[in-house]
C-alpha atoms as a PDB file:
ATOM      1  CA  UNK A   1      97.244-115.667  13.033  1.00  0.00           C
ATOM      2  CA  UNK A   2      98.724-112.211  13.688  1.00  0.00           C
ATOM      3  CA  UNK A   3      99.307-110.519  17.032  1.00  0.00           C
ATOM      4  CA  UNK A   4      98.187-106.757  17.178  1.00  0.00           C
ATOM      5  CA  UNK A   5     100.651-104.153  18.492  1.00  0.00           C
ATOM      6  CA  UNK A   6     100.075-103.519  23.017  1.00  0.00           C
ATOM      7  CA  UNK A   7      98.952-100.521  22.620  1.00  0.00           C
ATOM      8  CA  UNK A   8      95.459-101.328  21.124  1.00  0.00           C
ATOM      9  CA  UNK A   9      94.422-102.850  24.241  1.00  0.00           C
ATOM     10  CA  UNK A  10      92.753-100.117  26.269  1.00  0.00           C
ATOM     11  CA  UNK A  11      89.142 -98.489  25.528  1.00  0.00           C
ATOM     12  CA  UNK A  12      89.039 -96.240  22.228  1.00  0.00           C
ATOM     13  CA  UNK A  13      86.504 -93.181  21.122  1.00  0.00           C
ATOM     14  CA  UNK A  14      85.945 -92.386  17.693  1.00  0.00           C
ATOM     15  CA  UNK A  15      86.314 -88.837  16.831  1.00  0.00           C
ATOM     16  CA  UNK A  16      84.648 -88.294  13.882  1.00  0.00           C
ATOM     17  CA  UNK A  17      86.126 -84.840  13.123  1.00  0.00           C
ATOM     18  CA  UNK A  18      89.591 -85.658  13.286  1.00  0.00           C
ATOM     19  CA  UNK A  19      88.528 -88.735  10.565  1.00  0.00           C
ATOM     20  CA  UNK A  20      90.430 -87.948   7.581  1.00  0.00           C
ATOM     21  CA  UNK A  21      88.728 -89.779   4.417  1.00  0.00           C
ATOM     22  CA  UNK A  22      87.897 -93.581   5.373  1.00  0.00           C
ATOM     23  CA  UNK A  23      90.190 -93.766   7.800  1.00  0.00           C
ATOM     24  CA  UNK A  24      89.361 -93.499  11.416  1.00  0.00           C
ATOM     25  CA  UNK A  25      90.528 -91.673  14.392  1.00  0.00           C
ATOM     26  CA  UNK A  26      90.603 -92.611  17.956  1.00  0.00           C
ATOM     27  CA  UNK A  27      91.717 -91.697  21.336  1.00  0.00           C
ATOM     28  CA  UNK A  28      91.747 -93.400  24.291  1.00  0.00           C
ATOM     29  CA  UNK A  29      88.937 -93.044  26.609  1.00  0.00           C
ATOM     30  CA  UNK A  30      90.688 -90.706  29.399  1.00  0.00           C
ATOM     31  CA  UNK A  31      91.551 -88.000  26.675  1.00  0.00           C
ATOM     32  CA  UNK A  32      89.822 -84.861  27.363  1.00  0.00           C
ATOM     33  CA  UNK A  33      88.561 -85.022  23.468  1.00  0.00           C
ATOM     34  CA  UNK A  34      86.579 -88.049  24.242  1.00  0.00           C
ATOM     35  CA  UNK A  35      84.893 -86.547  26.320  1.00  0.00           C
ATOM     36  CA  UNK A  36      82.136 -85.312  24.157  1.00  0.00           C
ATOM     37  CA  UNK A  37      78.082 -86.696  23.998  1.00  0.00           C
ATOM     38  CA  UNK A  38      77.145 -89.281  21.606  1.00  0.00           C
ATOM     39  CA  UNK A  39      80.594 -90.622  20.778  1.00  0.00           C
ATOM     40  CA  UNK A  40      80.854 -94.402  19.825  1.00  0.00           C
ATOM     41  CA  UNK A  41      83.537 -96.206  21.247  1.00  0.00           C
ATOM     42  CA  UNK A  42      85.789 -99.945  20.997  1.00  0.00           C
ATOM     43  CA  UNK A  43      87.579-101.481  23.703  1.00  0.00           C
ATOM     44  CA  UNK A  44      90.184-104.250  22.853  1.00  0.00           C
ATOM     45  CA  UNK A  45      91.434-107.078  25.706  1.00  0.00           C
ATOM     46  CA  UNK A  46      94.387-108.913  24.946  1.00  0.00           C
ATOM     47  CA  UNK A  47      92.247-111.645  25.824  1.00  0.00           C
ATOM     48  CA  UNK A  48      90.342-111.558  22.156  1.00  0.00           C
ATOM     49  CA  UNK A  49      87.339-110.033  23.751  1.00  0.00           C
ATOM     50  CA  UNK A  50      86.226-106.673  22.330  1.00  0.00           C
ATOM     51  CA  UNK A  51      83.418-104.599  23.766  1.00  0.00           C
ATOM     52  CA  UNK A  52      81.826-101.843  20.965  1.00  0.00           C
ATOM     53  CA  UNK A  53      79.849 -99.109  23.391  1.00  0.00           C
ATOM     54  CA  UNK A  54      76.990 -96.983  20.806  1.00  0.00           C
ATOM     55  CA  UNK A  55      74.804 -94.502  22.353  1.00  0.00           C
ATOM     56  CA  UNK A  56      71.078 -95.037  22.611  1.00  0.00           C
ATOM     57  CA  UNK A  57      68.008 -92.058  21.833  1.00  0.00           C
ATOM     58  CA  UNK A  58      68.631 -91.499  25.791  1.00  0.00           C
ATOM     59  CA  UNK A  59      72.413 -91.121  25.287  1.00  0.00           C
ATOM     60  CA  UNK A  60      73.367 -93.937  27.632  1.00  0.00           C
ATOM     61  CA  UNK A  61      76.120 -96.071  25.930  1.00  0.00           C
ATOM     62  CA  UNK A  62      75.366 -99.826  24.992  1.00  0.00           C
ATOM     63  CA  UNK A  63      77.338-102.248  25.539  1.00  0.00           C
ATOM     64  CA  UNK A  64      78.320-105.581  22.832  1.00  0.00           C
ATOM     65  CA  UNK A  65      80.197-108.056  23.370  1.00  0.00           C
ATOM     66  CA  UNK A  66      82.233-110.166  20.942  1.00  0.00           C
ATOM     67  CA  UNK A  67      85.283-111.527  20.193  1.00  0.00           C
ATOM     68  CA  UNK A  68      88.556-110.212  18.409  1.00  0.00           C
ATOM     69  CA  UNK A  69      90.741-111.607  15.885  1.00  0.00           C
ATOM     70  CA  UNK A  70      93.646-110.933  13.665  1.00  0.00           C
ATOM     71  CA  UNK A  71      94.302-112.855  10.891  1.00  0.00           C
ATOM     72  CA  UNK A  72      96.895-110.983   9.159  1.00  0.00           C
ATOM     73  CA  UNK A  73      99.035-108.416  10.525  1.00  0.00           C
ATOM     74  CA  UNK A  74      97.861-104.961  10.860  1.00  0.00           C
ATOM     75  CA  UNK A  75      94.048-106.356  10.162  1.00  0.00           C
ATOM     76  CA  UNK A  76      91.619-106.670  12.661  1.00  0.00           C
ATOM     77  CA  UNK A  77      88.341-108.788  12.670  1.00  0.00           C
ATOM     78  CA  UNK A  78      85.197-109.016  14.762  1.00  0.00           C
ATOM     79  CA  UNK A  79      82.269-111.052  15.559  1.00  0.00           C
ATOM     80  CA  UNK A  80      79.331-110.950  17.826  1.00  0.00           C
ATOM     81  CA  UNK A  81      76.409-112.070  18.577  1.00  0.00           C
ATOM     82  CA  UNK A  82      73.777-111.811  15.985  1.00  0.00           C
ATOM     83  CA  UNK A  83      76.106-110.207  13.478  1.00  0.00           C
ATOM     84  CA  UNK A  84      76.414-107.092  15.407  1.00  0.00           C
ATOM     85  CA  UNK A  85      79.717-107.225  15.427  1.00  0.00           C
ATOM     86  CA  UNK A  86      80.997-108.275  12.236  1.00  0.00           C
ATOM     87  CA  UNK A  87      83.628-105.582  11.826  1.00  0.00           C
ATOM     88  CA  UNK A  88      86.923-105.665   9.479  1.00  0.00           C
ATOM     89  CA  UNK A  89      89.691-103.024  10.189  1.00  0.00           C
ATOM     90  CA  UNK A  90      93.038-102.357   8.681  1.00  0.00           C
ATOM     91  CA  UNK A  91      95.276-100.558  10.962  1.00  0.00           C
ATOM     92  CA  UNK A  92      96.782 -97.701   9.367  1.00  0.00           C
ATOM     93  CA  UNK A  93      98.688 -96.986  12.834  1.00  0.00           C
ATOM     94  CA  UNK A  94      98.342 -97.030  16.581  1.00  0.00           C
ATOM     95  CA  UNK A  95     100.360 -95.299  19.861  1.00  0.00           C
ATOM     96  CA  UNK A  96      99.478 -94.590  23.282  1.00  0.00           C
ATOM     97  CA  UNK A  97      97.746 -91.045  21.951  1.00  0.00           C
ATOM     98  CA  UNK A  98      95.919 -92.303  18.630  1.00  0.00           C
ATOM     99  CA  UNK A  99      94.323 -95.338  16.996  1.00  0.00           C
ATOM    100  CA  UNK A 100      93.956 -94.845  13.081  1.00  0.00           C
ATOM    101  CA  UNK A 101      91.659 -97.829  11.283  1.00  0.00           C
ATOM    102  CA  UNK A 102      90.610 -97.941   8.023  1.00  0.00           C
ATOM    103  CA  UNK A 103      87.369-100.323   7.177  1.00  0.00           C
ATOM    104  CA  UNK A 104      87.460-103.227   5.163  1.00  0.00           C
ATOM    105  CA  UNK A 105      85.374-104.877   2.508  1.00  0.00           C
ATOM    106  CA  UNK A 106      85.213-108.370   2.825  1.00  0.00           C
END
């Protein structure tokens, strides 16, 4: 088992306009940019825990809980409960201003 670079673990919004093909863009929660309605977002403990927040209908976030993991480096995996979680990522890169994934087929 891998260990994932420091600066994943902090809170994460996707911003889907700055995506660029399969890969993923986020920043972390206190940039202005995430500031806008409906965003998803991912929030990594160095503990393994991982929260995922998605917006309801009403627009108030939801909160699931799971578990992280990284098998290999630059790959992360996670599980929750009832499957909700089941989520492979490759990092393509990460710093304190950006967090680039790309999904994963298993």
């Amino acid at each position: 088992m891998s260990e994932p670079p420091e600066e994943l673990f902090r809170r994460w919004v996707h911003i889907e306009e700055e995506d660029a093909g399969e890969v993923r863009v986020y920043v972390p929660f206190e940039d202005p940019a995430a500031l806008g309605r409906g965003r998803d977002s991912i929030e990594f403990q160095p503990d393994g825990s991982v929260t995922r927040y998605e917006f309801s209908a009403t627009d108030a976030p939801v909160a699931v809980e799971g578990r992280w993991r990284c098998p290999r480096a630059g790959e992360i995996r996670t599980s929750g409960p009832s499957g909700e979680l089941e989520l492979s990522y490759r990092i393509v890169s990460v710093d304190a201003e950006r967090l680039r994934m790309r999904p994963m087929d298993d």
